[in-house]
Protein backbone atom coordinates (compact mmCIF):
# COMPACT_ATOMS: atom_id res chain seq x y z
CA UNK A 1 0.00 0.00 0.00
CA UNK A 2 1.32 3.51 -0.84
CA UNK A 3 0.51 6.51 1.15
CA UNK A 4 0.78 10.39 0.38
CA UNK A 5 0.24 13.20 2.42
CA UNK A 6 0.60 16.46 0.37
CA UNK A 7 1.27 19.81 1.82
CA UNK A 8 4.21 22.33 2.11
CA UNK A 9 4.91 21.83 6.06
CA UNK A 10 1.70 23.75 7.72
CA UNK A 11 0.27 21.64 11.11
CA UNK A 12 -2.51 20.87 9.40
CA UNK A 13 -0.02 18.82 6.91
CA UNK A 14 1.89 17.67 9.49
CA UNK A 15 -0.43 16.49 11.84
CA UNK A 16 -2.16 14.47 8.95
CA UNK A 17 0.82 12.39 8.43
CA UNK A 18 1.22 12.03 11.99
CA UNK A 19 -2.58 10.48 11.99
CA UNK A 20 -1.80 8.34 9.01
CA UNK A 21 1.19 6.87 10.99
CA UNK A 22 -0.98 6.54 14.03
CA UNK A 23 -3.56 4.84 12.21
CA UNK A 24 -1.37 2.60 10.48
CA UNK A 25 0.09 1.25 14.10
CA UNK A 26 -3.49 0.82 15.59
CA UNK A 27 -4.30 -1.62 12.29
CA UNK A 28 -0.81 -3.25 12.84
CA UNK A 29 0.10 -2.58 8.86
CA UNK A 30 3.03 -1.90 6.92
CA UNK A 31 2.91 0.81 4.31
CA UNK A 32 5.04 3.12 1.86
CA UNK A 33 4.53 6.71 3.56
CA UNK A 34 5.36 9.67 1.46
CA UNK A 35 5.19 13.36 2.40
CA UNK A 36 4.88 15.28 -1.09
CA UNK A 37 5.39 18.74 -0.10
CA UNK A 38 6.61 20.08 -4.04
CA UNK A 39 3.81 22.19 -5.41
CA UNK A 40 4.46 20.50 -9.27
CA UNK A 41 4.13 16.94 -7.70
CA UNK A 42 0.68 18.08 -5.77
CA UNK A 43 -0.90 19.58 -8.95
CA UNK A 44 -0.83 16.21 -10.59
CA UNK A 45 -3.25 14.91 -8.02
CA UNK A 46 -5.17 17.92 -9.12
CA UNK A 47 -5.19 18.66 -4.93
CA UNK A 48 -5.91 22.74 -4.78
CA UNK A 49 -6.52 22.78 -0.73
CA UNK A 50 -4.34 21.37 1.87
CA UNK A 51 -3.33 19.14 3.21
CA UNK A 52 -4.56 16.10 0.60
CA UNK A 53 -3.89 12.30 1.33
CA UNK A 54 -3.72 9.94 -1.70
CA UNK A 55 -3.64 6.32 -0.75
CA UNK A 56 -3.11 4.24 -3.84
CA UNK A 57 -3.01 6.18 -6.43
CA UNK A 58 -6.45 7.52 -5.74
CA UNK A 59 -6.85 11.17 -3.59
CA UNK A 60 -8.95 10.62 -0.74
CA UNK A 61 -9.25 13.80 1.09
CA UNK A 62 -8.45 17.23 0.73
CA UNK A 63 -8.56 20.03 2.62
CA UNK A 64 -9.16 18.11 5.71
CA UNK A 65 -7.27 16.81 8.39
CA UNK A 66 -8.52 13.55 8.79
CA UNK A 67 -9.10 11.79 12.65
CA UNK A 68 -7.04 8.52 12.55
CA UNK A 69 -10.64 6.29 12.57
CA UNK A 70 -11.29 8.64 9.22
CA UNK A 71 -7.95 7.08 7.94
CA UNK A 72 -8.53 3.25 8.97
CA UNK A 73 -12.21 3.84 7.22
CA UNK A 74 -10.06 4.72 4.14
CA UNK A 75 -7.56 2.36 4.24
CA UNK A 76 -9.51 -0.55 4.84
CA UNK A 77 -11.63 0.24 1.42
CA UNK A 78 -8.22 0.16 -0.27
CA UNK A 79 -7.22 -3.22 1.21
């Protein structure tokens, strides 16, 4: 599984990632965690508010910091 969190360093950004990682421990699973935080690589996902979390491939959220239950909900549709 491949996880993104994109945003430029705000604490909205960074305590999204921190959830994602917190979520992932609570489900006991293993994923590829990625911080995208270069503006280029975040208009590809087509992402215009921050921060945006792209699990898969697919963006999920944006413009929300998701609650780690909001992430497991996610994840699990992905698994």
């Amino acid at each position: 599984m491949e996880i993104k969190v994109l945003g430029m360093g705000c604490s909205r950004c960074n305590q999204l990632e921190q959830n994602v990682f917190n979520a992932l421990a609570e489900m006991d699973l293993a994923a590829d965690v990625e911080k995208v935080e270069d503006v280029k690589k975040i208009m590809e996902y087509k992402v215009m508010a921050m921060p945006g979390l792209v699990i898969n491939g697919k963006v999920k959220s944006a413009g929300r910091e998701l609650k780690p239950e909001e992430i497991k909900r996610l994840i699990r549709e992905e698994i």
